[in-house]
N, C-alpha and C. Protein backbone atom coordinates (compact mmCIF):
# COMPACT_ATOMS: atom_id res chain seq x y z
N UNK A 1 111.33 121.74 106.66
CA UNK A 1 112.18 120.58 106.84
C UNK A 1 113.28 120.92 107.83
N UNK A 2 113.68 119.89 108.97
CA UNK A 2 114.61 120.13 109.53
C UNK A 2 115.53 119.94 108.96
N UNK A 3 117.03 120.59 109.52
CA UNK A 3 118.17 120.05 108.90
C UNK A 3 118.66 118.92 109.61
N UNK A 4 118.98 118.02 108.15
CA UNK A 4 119.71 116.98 108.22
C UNK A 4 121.01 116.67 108.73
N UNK A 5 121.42 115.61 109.55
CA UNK A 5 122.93 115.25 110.24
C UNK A 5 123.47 115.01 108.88
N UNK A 6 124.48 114.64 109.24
CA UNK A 6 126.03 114.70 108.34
C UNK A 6 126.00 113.06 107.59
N UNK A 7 125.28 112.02 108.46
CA UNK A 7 125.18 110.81 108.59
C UNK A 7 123.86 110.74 107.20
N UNK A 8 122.70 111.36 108.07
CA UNK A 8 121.50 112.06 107.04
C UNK A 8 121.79 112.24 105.80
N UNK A 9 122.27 112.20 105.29
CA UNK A 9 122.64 113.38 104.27
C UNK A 9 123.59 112.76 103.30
N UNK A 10 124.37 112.38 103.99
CA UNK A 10 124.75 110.70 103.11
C UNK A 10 123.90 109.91 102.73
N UNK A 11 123.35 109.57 103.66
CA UNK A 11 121.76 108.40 103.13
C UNK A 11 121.13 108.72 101.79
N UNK A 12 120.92 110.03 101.90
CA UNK A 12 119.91 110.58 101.18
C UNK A 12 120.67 110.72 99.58
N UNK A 13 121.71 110.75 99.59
CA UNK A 13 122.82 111.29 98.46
C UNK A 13 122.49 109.78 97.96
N UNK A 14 122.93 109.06 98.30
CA UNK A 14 122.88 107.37 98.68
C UNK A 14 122.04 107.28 98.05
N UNK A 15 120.42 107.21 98.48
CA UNK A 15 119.38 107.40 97.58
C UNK A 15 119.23 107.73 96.35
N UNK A 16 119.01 108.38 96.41
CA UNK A 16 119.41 109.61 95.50
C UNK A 16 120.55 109.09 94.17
N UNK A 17 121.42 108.81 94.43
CA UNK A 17 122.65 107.93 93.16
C UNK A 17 122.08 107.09 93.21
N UNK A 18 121.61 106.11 93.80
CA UNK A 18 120.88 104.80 93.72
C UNK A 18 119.53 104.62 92.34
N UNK A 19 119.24 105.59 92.98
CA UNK A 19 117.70 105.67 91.71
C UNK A 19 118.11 106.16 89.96
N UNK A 20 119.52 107.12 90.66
CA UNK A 20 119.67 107.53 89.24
C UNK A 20 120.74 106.61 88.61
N UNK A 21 121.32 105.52 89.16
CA UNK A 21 121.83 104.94 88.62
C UNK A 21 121.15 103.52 88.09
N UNK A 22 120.60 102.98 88.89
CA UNK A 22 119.86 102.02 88.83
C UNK A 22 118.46 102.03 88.53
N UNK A 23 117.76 103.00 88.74
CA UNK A 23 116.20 103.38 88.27
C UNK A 23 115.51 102.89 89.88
N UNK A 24 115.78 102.32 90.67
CA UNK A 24 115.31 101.75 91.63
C UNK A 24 115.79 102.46 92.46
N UNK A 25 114.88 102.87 93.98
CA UNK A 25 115.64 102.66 95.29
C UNK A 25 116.44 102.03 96.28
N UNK A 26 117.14 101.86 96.37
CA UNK A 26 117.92 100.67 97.56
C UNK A 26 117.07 100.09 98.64
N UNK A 27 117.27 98.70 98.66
CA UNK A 27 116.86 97.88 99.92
C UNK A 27 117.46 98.50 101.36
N UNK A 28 116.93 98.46 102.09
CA UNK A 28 117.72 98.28 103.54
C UNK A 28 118.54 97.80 103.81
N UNK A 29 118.71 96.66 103.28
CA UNK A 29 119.75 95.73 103.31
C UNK A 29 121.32 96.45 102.67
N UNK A 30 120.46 97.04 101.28
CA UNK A 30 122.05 97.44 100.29
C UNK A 30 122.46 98.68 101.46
N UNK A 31 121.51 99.50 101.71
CA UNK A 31 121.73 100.52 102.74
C UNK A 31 122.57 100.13 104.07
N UNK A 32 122.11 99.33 104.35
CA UNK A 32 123.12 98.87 105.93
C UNK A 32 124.29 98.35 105.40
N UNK A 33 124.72 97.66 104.01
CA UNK A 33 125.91 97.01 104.13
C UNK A 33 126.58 98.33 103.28
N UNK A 34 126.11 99.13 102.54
CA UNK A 34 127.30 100.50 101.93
C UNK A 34 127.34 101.00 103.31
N UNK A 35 126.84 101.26 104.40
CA UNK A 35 127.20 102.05 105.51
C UNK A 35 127.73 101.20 106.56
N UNK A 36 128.32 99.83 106.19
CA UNK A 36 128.97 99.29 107.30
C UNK A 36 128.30 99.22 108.41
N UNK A 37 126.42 99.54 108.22
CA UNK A 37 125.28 98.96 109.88
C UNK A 37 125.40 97.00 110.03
N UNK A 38 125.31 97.46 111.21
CA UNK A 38 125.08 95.84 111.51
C UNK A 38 123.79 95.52 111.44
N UNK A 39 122.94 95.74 110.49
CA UNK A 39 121.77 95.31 110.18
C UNK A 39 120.85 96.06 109.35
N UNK A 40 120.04 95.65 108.68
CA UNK A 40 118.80 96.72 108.27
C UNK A 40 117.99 97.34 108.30
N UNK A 41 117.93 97.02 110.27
CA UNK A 41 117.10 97.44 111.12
C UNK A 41 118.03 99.19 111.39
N UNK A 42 118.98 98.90 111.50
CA UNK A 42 119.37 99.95 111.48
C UNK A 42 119.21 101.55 110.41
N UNK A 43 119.72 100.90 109.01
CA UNK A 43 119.05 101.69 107.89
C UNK A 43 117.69 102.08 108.07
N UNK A 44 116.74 101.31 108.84
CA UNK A 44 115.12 101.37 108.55
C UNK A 44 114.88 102.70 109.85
N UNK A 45 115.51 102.55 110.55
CA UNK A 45 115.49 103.75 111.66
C UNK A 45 116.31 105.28 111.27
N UNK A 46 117.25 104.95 110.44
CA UNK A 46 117.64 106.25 109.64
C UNK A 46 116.81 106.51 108.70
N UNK A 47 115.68 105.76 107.90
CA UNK A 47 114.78 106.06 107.25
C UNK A 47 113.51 106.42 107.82
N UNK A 48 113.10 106.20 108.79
CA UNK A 48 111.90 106.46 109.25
C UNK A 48 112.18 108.11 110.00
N UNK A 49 113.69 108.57 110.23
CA UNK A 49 114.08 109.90 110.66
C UNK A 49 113.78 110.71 109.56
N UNK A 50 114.44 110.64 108.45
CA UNK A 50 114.10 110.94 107.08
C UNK A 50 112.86 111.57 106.84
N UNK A 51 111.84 110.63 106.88
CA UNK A 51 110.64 110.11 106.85
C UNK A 51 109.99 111.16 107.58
N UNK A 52 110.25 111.54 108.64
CA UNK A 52 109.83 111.91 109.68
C UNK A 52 110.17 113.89 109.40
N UNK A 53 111.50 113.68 108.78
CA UNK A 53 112.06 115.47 108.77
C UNK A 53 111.72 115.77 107.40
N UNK A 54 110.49 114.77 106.89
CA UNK A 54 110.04 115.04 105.47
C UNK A 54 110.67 115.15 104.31
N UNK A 55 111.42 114.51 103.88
CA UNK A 55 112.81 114.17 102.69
C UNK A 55 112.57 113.34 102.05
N UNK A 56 111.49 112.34 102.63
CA UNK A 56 110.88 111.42 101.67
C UNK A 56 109.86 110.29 102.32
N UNK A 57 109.34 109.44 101.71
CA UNK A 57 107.98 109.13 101.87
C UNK A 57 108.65 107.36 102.10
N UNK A 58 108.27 106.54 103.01
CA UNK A 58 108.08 105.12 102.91
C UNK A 58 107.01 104.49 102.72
N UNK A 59 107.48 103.27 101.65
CA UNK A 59 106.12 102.87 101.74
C UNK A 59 105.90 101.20 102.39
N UNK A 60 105.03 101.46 103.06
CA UNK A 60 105.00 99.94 104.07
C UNK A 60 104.95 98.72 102.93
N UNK A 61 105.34 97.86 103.76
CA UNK A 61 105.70 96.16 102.74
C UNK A 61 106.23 96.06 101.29
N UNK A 62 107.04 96.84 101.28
CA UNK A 62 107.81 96.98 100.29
C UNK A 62 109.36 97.08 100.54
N UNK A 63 110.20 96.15 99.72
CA UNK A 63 111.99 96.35 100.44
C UNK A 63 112.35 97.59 99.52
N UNK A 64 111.92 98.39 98.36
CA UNK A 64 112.39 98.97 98.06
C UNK A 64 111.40 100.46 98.29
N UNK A 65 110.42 100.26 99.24
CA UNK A 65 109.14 101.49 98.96
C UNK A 65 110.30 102.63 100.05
N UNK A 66 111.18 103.42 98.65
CA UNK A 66 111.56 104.82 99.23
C UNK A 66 111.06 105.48 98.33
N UNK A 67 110.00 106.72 98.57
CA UNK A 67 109.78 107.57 98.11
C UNK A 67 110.68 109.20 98.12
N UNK A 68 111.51 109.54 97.47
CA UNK A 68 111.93 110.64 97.60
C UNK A 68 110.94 112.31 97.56
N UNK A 69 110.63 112.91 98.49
CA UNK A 69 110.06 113.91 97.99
C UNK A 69 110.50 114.79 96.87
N UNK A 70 109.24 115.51 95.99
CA UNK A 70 109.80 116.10 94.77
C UNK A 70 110.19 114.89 93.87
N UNK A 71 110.24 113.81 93.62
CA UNK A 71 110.38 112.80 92.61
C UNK A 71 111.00 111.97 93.19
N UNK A 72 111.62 111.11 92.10
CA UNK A 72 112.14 109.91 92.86
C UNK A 72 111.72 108.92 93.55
N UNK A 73 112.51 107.55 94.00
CA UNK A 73 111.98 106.64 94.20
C UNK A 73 110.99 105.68 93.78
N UNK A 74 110.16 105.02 94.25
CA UNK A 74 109.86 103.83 93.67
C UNK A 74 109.13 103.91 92.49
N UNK A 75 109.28 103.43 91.10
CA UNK A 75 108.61 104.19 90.08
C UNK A 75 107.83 103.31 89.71
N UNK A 76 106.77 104.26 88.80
CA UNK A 76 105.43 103.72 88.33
C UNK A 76 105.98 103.04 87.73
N UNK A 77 105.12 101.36 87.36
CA UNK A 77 105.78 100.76 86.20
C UNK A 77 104.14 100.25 85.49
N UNK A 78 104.39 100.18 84.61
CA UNK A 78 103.19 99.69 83.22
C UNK A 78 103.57 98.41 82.87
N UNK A 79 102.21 97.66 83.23
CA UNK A 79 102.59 96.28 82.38
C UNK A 79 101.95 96.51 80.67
N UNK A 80 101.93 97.75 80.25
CA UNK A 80 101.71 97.38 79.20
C UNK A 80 99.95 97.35 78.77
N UNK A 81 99.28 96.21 79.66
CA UNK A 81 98.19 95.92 79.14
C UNK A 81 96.78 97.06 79.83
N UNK A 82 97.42 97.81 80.40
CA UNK A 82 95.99 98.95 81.09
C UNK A 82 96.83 100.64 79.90
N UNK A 83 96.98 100.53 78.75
CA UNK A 83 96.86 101.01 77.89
C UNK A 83 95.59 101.69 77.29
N UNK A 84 95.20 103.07 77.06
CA UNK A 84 94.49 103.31 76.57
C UNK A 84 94.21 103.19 74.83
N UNK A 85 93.41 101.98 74.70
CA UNK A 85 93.20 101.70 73.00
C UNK A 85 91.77 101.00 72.83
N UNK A 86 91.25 102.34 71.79
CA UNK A 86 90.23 102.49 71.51
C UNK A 86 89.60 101.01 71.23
N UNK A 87 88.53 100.15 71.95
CA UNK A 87 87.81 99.06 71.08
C UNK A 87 87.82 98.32 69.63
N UNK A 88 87.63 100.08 69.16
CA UNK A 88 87.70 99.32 67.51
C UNK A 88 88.82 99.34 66.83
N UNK A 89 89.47 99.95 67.34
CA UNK A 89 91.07 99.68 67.08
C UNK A 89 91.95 98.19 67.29
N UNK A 90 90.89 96.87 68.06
CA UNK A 90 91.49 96.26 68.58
C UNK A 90 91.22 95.18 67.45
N UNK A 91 92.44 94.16 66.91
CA UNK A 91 92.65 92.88 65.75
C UNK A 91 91.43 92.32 66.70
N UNK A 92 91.01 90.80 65.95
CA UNK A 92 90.46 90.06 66.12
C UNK A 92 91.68 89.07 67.05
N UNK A 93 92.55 88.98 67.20
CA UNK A 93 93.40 88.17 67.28
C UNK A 93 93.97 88.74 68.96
N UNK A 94 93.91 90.23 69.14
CA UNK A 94 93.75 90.80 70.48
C UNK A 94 92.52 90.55 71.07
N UNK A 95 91.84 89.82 70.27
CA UNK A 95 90.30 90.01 71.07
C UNK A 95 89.79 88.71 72.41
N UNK A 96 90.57 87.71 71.47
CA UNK A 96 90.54 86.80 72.13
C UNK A 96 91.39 86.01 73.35
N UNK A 97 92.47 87.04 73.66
CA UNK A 97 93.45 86.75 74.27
C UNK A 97 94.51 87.80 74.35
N UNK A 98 95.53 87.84 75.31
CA UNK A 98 96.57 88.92 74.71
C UNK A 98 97.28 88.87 74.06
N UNK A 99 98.15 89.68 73.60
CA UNK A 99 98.74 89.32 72.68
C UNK A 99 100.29 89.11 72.76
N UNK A 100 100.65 88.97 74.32
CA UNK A 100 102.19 88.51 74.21
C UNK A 100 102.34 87.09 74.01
């Protein structure tokens, strides 16, 4: 990994509190307006540097797809219903429908 600018490195901290505070990554958007950019085009070019000096992973068509390397970022989520449960384990009443 190269080393990161001073600017860098904020971002990434940025990140980084973002996920652990919120469980989520930051938009571009939240990114350009905590750093006072005039746009999100801007954030998206400090991310694709990132990206680039291997610190973390983007993921296309997504406002929040930051992948942090080593963990972090955009997290798995479960709806619940791709659960592993055995057939015969299942009511009659799950059978026919779900059950929320």
């Amino acid at each position: 990994m190269r080393e990161l600018t001073p600017r860098q490195q904020e971002i990434l901290n940025l990140i980084r509190e973002w996920i652990e505070t919120t469980g989520l990554p930051p938009t571009r958007l939240e990114i350009a307006k905590h750093f006072g950019f005039s746009s999100p085009n801007a954030a998206e070019a400090h991310l694709k540097v990132l990206a680039k000096k291997g610190v973390l992973d983007l993921v296309p068509g997504t406002s929040r797809g930051i992948r942090l390397k080593g963990g972090g970022g955009l997290p798995a989520i479960s709806c619940g219903c791709c659960r592993k449960t055995p057939i015969s384990s299942l009511s009659s009443s799950t059978s026919r429908g779900r059950s929320w």
